[in-house]
PDB file of N, CA and C in Angstrom:
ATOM      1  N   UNK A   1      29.389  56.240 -10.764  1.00  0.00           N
ATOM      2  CA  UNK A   1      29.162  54.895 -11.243  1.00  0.00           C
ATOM      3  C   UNK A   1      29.490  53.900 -10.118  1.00  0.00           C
ATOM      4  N   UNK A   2      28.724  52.993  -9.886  1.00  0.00           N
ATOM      5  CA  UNK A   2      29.065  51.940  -8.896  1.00  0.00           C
ATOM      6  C   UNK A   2      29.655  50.642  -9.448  1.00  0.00           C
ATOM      7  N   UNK A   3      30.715  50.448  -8.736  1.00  0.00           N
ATOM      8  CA  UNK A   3      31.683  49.263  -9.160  1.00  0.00           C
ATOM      9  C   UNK A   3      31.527  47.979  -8.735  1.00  0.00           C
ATOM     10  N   UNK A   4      31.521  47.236  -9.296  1.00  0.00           N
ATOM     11  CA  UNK A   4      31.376  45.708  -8.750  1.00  0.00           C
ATOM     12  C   UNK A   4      31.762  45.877  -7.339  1.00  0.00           C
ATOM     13  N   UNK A   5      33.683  46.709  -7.240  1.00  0.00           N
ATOM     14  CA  UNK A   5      34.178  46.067  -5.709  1.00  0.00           C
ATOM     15  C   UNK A   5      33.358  46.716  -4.792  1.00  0.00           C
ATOM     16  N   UNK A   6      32.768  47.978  -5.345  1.00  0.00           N
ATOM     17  CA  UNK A   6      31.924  48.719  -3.929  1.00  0.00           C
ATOM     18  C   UNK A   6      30.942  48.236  -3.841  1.00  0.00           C
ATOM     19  N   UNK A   7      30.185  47.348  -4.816  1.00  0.00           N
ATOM     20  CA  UNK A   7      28.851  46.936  -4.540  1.00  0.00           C
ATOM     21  C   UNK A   7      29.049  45.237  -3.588  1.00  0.00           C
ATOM     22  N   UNK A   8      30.290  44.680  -3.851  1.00  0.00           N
ATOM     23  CA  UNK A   8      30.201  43.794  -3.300  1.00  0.00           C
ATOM     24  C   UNK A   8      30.631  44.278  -1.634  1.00  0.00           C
ATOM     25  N   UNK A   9      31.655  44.841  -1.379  1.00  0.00           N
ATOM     26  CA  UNK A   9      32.425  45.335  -0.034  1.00  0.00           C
ATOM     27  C   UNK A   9      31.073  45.975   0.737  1.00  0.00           C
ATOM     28  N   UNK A  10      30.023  46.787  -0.062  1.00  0.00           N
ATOM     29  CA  UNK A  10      28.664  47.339   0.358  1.00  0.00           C
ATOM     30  C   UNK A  10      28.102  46.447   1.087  1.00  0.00           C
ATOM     31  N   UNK A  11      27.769  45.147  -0.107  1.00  0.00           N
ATOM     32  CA  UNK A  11      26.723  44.160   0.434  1.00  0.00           C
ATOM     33  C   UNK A  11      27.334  43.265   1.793  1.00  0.00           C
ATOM     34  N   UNK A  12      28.716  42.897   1.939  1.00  0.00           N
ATOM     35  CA  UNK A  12      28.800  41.899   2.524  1.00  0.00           C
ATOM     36  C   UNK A  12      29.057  42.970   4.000  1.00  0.00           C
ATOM     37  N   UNK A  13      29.278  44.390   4.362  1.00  0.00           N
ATOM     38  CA  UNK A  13      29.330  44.680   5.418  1.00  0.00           C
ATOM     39  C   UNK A  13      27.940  45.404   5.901  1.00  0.00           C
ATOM     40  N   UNK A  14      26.738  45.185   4.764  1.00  0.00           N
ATOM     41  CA  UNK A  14      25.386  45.567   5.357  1.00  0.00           C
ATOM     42  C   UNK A  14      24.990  44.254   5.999  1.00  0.00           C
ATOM     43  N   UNK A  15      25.161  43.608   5.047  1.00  0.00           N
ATOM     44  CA  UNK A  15      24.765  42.030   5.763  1.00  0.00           C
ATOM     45  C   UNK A  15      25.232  41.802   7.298  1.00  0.00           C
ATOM     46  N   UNK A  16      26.373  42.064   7.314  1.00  0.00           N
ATOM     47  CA  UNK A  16      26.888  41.435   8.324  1.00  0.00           C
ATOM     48  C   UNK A  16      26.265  42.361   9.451  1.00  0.00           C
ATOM     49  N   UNK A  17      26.559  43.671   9.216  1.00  0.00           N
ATOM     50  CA  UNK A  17      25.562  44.850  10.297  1.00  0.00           C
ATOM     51  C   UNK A  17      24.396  44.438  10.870  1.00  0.00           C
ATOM     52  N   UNK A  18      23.590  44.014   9.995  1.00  0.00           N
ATOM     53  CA  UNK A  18      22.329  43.432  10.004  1.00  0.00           C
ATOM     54  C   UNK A  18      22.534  42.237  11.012  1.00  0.00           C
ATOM     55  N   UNK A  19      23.351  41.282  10.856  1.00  0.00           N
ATOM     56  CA  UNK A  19      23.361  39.830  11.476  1.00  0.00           C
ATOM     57  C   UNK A  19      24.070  39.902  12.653  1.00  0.00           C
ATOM     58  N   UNK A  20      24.632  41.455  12.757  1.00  0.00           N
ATOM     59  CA  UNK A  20      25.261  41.841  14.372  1.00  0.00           C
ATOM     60  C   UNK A  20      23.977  42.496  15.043  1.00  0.00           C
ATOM     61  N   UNK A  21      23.004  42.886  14.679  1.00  0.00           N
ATOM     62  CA  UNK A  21      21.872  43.206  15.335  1.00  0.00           C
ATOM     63  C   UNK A  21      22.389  44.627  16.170  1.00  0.00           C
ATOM     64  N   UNK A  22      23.474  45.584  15.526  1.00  0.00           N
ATOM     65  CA  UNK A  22      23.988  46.699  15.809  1.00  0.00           C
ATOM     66  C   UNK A  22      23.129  47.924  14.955  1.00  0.00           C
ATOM     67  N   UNK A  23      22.633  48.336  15.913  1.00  0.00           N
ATOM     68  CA  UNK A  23      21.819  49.272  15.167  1.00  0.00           C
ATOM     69  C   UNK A  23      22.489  50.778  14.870  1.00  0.00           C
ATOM     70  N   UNK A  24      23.459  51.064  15.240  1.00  0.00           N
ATOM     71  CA  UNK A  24      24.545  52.090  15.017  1.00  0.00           C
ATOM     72  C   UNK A  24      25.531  51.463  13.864  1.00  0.00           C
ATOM     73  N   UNK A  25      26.043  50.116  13.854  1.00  0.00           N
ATOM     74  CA  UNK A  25      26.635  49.957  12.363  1.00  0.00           C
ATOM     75  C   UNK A  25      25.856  49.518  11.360  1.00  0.00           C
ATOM     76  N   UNK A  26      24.279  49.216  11.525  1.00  0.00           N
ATOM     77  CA  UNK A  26      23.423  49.278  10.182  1.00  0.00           C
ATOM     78  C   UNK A  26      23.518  50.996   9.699  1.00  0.00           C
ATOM     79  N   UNK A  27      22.619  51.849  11.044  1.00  0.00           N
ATOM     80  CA  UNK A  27      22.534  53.109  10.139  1.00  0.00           C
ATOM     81  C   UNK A  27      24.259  54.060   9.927  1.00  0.00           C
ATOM     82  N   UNK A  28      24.833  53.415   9.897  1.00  0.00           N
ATOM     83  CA  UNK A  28      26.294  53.626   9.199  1.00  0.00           C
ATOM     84  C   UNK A  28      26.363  54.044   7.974  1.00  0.00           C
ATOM     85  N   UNK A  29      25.624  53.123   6.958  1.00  0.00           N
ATOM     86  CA  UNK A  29      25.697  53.124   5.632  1.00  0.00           C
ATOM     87  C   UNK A  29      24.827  54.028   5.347  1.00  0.00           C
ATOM     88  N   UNK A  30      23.957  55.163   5.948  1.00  0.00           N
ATOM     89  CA  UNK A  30      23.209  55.790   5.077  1.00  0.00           C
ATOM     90  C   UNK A  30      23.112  57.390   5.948  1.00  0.00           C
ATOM     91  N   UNK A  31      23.003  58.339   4.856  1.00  0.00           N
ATOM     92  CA  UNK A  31      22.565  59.760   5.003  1.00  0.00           C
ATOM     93  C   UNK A  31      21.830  59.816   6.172  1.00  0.00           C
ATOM     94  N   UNK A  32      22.005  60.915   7.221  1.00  0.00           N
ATOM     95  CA  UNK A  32      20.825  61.705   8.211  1.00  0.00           C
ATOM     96  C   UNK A  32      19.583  61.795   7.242  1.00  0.00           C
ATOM     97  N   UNK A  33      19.302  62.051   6.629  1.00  0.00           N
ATOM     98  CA  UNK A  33      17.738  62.087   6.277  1.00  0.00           C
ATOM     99  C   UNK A  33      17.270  61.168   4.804  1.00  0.00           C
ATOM    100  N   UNK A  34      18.404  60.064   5.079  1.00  0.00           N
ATOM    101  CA  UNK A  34      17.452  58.738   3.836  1.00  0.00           C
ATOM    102  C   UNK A  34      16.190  58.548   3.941  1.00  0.00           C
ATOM    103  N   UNK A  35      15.686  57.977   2.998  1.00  0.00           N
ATOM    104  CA  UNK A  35      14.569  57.761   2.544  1.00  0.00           C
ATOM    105  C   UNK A  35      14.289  55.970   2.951  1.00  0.00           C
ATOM    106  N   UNK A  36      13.229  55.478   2.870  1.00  0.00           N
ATOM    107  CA  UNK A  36      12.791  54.438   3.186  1.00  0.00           C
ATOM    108  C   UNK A  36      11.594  53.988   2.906  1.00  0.00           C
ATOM    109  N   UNK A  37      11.749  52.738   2.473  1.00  0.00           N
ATOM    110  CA  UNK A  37      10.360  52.453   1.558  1.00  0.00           C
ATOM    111  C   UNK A  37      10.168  50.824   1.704  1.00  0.00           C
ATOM    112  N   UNK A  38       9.064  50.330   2.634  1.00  0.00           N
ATOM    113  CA  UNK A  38       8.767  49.220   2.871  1.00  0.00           C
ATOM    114  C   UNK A  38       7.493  48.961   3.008  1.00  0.00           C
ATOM    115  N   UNK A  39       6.765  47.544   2.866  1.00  0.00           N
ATOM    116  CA  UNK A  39       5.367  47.526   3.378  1.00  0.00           C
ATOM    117  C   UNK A  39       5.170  47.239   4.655  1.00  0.00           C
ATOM    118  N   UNK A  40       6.780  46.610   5.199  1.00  0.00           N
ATOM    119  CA  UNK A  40       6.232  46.647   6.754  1.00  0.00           C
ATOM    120  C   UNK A  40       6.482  47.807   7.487  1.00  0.00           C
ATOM    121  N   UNK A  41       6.860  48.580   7.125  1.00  0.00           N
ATOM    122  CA  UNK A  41       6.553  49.962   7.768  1.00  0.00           C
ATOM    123  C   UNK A  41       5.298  50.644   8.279  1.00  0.00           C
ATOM    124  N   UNK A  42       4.325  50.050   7.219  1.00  0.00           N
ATOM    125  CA  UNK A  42       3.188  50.264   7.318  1.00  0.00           C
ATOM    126  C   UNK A  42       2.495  49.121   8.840  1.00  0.00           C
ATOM    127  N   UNK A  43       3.232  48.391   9.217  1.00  0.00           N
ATOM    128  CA  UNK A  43       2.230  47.274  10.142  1.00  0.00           C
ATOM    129  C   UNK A  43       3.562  48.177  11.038  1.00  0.00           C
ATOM    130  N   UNK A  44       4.750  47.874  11.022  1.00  0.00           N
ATOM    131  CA  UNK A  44       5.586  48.069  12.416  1.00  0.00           C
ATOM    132  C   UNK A  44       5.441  49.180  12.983  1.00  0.00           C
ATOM    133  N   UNK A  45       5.367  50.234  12.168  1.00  0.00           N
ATOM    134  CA  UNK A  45       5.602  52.063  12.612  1.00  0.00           C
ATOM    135  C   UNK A  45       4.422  52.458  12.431  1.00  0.00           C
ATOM    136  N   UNK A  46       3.181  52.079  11.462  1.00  0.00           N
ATOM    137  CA  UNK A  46       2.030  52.461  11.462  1.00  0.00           C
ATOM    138  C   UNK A  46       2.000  54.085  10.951  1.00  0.00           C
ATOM    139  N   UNK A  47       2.915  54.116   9.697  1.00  0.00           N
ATOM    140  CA  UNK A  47       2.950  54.681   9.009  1.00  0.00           C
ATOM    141  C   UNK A  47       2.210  53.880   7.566  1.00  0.00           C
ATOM    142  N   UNK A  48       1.302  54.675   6.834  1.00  0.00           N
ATOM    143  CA  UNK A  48       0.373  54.183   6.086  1.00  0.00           C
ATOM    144  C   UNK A  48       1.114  54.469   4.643  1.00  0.00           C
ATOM    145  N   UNK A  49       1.982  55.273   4.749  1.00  0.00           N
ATOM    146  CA  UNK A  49       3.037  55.254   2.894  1.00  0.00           C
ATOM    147  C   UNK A  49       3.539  54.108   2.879  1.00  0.00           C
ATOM    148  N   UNK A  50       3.849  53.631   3.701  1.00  0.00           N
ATOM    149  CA  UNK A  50       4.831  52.489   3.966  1.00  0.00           C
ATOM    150  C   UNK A  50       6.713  53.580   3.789  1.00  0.00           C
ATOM    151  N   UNK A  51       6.530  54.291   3.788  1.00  0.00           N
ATOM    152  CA  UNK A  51       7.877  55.440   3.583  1.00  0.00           C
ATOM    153  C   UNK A  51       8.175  56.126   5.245  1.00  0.00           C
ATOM    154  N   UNK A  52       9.772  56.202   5.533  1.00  0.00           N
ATOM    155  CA  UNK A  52       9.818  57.255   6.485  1.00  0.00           C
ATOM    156  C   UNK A  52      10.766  57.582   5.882  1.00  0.00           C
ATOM    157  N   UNK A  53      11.468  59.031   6.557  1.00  0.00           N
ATOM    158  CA  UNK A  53      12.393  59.638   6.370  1.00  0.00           C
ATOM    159  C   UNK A  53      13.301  60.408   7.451  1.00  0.00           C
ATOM    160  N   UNK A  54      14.719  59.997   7.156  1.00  0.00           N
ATOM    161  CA  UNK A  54      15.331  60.316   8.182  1.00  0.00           C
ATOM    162  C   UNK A  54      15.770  59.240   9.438  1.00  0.00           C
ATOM    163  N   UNK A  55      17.027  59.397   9.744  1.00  0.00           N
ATOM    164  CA  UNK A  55      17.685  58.398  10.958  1.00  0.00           C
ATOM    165  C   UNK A  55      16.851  58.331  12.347  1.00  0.00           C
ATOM    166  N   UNK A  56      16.430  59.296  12.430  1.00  0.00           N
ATOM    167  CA  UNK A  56      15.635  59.054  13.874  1.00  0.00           C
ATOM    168  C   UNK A  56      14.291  58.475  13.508  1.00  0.00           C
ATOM    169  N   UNK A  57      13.813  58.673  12.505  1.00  0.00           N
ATOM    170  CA  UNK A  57      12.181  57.723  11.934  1.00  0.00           C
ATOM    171  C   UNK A  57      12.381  56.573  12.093  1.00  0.00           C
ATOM    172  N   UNK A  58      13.778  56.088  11.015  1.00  0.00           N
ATOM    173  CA  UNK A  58      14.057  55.074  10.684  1.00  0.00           C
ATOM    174  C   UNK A  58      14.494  54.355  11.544  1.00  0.00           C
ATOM    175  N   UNK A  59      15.251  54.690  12.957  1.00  0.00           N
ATOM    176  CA  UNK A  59      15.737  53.820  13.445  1.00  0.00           C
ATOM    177  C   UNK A  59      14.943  53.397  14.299  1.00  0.00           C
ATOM    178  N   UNK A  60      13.720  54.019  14.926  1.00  0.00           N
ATOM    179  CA  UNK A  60      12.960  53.587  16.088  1.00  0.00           C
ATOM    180  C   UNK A  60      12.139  52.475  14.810  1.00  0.00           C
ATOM    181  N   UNK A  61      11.742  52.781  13.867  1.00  0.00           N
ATOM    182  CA  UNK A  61      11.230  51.589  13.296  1.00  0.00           C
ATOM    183  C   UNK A  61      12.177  50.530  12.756  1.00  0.00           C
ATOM    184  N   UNK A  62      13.447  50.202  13.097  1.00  0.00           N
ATOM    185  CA  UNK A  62      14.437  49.148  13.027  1.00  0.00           C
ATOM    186  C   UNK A  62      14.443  48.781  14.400  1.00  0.00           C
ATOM    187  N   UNK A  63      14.172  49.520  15.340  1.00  0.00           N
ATOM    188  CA  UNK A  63      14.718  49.381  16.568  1.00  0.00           C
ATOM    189  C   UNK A  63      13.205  48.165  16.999  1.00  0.00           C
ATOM    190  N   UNK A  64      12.322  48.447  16.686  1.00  0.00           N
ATOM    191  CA  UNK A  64      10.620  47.433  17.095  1.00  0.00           C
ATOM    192  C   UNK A  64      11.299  46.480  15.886  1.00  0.00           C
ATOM    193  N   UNK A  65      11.780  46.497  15.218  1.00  0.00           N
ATOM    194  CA  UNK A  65      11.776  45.333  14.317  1.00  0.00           C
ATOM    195  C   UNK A  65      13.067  44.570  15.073  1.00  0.00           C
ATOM    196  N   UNK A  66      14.002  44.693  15.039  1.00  0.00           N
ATOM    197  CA  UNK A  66      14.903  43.731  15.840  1.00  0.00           C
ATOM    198  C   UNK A  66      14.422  43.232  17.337  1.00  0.00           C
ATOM    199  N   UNK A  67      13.399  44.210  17.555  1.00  0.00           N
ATOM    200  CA  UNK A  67      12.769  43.750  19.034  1.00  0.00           C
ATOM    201  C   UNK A  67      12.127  42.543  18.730  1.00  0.00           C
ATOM    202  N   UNK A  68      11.166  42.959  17.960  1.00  0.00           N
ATOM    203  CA  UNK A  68      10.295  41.456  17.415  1.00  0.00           C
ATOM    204  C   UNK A  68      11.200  40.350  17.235  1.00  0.00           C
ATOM    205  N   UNK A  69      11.983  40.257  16.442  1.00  0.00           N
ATOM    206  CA  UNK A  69      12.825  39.526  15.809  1.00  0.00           C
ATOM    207  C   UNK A  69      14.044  39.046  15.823  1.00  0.00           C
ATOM    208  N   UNK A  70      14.373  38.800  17.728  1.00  0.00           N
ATOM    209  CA  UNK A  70      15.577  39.014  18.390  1.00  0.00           C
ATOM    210  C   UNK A  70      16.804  37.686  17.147  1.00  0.00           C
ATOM    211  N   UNK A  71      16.392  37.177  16.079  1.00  0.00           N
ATOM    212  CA  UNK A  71      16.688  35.703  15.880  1.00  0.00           C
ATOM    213  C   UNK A  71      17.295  36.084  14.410  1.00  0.00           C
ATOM    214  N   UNK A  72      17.008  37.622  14.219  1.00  0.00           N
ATOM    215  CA  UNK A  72      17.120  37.844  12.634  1.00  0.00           C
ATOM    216  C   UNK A  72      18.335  37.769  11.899  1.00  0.00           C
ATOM    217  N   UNK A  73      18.878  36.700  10.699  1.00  0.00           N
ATOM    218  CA  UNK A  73      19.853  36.991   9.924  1.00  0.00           C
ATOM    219  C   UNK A  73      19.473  37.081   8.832  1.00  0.00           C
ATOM    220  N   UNK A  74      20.094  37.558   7.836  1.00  0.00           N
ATOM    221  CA  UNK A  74      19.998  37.594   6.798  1.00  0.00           C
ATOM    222  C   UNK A  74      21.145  36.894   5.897  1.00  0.00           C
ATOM    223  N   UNK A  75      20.212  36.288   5.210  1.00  0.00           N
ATOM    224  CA  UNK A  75      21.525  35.194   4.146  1.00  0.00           C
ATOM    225  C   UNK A  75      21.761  35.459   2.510  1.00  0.00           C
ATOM    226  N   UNK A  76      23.090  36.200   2.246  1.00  0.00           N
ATOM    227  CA  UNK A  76      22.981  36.667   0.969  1.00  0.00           C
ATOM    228  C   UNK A  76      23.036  36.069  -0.242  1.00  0.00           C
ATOM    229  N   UNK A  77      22.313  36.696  -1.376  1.00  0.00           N
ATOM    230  CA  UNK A  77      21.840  35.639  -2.506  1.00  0.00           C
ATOM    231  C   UNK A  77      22.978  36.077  -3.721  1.00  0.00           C
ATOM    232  N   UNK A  78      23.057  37.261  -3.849  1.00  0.00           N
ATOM    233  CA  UNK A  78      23.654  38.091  -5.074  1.00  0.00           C
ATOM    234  C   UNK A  78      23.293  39.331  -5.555  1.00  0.00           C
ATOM    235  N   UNK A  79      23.832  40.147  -5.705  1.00  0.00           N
ATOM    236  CA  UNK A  79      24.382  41.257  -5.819  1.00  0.00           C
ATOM    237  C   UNK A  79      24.198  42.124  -7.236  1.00  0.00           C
ATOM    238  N   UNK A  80      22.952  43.343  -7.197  1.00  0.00           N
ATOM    239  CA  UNK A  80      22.502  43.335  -8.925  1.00  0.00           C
ATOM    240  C   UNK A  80      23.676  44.662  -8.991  1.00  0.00           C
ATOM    241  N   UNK A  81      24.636  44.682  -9.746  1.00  0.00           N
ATOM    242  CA  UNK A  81      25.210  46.374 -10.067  1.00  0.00           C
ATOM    243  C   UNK A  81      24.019  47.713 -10.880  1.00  0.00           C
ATOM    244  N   UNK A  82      24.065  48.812 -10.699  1.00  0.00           N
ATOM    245  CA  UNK A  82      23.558  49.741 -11.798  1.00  0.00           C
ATOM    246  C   UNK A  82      24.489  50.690 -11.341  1.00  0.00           C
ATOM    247  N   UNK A  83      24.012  51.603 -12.487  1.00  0.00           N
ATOM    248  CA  UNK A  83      25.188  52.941 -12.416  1.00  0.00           C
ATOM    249  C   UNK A  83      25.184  53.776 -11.026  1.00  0.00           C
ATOM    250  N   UNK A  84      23.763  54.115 -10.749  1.00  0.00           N
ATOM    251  CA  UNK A  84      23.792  55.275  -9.570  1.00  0.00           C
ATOM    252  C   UNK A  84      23.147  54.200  -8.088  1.00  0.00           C
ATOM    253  N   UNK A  85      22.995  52.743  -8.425  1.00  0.00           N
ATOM    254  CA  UNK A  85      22.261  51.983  -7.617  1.00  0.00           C
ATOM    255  C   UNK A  85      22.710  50.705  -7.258  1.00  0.00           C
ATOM    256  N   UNK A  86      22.131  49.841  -6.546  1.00  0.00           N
ATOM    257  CA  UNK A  86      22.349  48.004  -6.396  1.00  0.00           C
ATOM    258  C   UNK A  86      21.194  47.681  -6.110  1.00  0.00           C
ATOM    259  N   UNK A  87      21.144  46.513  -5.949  1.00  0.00           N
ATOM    260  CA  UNK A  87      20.005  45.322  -5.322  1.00  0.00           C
ATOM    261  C   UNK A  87      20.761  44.403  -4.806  1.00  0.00           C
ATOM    262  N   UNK A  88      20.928  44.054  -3.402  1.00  0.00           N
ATOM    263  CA  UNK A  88      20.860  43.193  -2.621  1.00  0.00           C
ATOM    264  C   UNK A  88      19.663  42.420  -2.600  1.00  0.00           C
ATOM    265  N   UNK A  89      19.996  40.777  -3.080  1.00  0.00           N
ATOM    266  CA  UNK A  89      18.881  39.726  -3.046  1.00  0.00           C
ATOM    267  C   UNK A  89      19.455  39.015  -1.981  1.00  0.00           C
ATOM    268  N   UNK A  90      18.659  38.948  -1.248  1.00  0.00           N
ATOM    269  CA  UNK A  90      19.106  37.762   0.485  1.00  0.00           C
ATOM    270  C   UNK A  90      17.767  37.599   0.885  1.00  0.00           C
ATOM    271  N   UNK A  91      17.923  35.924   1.619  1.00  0.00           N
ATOM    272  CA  UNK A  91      17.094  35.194   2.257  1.00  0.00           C
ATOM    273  C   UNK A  91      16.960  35.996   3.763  1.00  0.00           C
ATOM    274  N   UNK A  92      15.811  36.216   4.196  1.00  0.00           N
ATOM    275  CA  UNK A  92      15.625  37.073   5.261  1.00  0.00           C
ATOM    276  C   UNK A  92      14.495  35.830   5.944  1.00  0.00           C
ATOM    277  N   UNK A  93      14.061  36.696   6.977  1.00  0.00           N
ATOM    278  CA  UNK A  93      13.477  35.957   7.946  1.00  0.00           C
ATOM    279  C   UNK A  93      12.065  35.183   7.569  1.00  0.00           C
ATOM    280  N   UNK A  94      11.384  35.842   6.796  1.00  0.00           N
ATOM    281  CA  UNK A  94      10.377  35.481   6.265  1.00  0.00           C
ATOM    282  C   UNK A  94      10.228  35.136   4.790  1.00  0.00           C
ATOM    283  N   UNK A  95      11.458  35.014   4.131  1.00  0.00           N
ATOM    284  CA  UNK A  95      11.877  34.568   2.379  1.00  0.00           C
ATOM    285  C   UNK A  95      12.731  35.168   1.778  1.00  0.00           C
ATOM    286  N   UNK A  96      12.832  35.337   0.397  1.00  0.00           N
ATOM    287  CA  UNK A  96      13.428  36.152   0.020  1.00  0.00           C
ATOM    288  C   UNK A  96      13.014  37.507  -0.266  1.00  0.00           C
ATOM    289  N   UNK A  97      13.986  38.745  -0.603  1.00  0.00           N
ATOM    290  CA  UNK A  97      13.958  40.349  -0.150  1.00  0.00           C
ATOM    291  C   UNK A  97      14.926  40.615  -0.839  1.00  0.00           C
ATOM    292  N   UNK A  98      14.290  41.154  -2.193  1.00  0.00           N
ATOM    293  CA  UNK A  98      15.492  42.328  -3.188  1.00  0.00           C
ATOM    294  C   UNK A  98      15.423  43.674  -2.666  1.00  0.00           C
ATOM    295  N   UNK A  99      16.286  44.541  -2.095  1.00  0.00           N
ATOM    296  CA  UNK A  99      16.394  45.909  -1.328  1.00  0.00           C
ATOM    297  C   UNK A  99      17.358  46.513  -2.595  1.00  0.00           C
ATOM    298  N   UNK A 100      16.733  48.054  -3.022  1.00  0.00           N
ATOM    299  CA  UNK A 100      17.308  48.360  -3.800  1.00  0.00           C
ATOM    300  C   UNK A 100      17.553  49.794  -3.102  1.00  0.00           C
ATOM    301  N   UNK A 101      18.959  50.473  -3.609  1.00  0.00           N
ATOM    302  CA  UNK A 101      19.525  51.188  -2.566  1.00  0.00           C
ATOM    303  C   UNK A 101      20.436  52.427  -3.729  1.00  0.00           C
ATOM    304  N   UNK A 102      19.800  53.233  -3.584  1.00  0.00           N
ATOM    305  CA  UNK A 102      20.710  54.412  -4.179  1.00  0.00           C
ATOM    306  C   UNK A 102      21.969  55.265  -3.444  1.00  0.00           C
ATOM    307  N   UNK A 103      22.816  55.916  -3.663  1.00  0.00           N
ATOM    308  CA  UNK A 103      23.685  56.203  -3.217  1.00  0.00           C
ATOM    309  C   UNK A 103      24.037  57.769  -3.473  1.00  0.00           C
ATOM    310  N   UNK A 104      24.796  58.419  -2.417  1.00  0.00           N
ATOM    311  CA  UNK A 104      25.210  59.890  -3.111  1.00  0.00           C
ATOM    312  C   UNK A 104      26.980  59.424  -2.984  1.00  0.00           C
ATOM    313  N   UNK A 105      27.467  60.351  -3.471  1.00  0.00           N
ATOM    314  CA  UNK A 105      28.732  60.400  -4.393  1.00  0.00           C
ATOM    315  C   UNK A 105      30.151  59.694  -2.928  1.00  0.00           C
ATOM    316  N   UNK A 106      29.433  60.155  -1.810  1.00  0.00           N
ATOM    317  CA  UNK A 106      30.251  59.591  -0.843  1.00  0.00           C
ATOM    318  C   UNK A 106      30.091  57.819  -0.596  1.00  0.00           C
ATOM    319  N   UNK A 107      29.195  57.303  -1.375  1.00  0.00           N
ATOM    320  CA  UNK A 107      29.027  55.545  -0.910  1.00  0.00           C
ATOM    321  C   UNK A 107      27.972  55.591  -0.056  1.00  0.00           C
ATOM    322  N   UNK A 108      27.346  56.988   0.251  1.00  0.00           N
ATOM    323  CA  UNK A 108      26.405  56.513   1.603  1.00  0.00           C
ATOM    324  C   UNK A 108      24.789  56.403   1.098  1.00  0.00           C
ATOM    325  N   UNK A 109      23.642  55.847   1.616  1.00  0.00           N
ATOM    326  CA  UNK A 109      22.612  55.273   0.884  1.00  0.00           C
ATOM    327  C   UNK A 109      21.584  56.569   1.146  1.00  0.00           C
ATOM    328  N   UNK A 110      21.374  56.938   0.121  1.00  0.00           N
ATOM    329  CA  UNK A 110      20.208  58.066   0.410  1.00  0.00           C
ATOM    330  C   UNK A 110      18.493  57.938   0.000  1.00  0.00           C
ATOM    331  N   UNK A 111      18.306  56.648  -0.573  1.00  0.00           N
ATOM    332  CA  UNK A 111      17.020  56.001  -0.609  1.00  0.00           C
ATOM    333  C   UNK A 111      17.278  54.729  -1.222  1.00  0.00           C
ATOM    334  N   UNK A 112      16.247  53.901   0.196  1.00  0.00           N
ATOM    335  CA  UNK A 112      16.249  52.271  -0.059  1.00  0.00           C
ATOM    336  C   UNK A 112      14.766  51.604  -0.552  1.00  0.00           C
ATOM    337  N   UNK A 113      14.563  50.733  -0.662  1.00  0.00           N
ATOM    338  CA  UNK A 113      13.437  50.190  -1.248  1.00  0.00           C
ATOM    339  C   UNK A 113      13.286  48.608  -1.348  1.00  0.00           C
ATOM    340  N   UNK A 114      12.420  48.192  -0.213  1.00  0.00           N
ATOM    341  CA  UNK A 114      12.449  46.803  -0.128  1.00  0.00           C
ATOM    342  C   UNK A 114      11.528  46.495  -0.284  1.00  0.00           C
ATOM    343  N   UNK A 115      11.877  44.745  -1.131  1.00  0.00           N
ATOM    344  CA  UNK A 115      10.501  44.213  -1.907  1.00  0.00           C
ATOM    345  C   UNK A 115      10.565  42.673  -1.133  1.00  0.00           C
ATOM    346  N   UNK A 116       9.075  42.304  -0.930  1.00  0.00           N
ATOM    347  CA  UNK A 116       9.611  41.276  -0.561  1.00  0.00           C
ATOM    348  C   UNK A 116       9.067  39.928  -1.525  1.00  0.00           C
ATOM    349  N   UNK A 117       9.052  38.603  -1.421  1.00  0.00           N
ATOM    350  CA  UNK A 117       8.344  37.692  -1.929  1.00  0.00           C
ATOM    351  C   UNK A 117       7.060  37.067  -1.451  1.00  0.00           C
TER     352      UNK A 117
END
């Protein structure tokens, strides 16, 4: 079950990962072979699921995205709880972006899913 304090302590040190533009303490928070699910995956990595899988997929397609986007923060909105899950709602570079993020039993993220506006 996920707890308010882990979902909040979650959100505010992904955020901040993110707004350090550290690409070793973003993929911190998640499993060697997470899952990933975006539509810009499909334009950045030119992968057509819009899905990769795994830290080395994932990070060369984080790694062209912070390239593009040397300027990127993210500004957090609030914080959805569920039992085995969350949603992080934050203002991102191009609007707002609910990322919904499952977890295995250690806190670490084993499939994410970002939506944007």
């Amino acid at each position: 079950m996920i707890t308010r304090e882990f979902a909040d302590h979650f959100t505010q040190e992904w955020v901040d990962s993110w707004n350090s533009h550290n690409l070793e303490r973003i993929l911190s928070h998640y499993i060697d072979n997470f899952e990933m699910s975006s539509p810009y995956i499909a334009t950045i990595a030119g992968e057509s699921s819009g899905v990769l899988k795994g830290k080395a997929a994932i990070a060369a397609y984080w790694a062209k995205a912070l390239e593009h986007v040397p300027t990127l923060h993210f500004e957090m909105h609030s914080t959805l709880v569920g039992t085995e899950s969350l949603v992080i709602y934050y203002r991102g570079m191009r609007g707002m972006v609910a990322e919904l993020f499952f977890f295995d039993p250690h806190g670490k993220v084993t499939k994410a899913f970002a939506h944007y506006a």
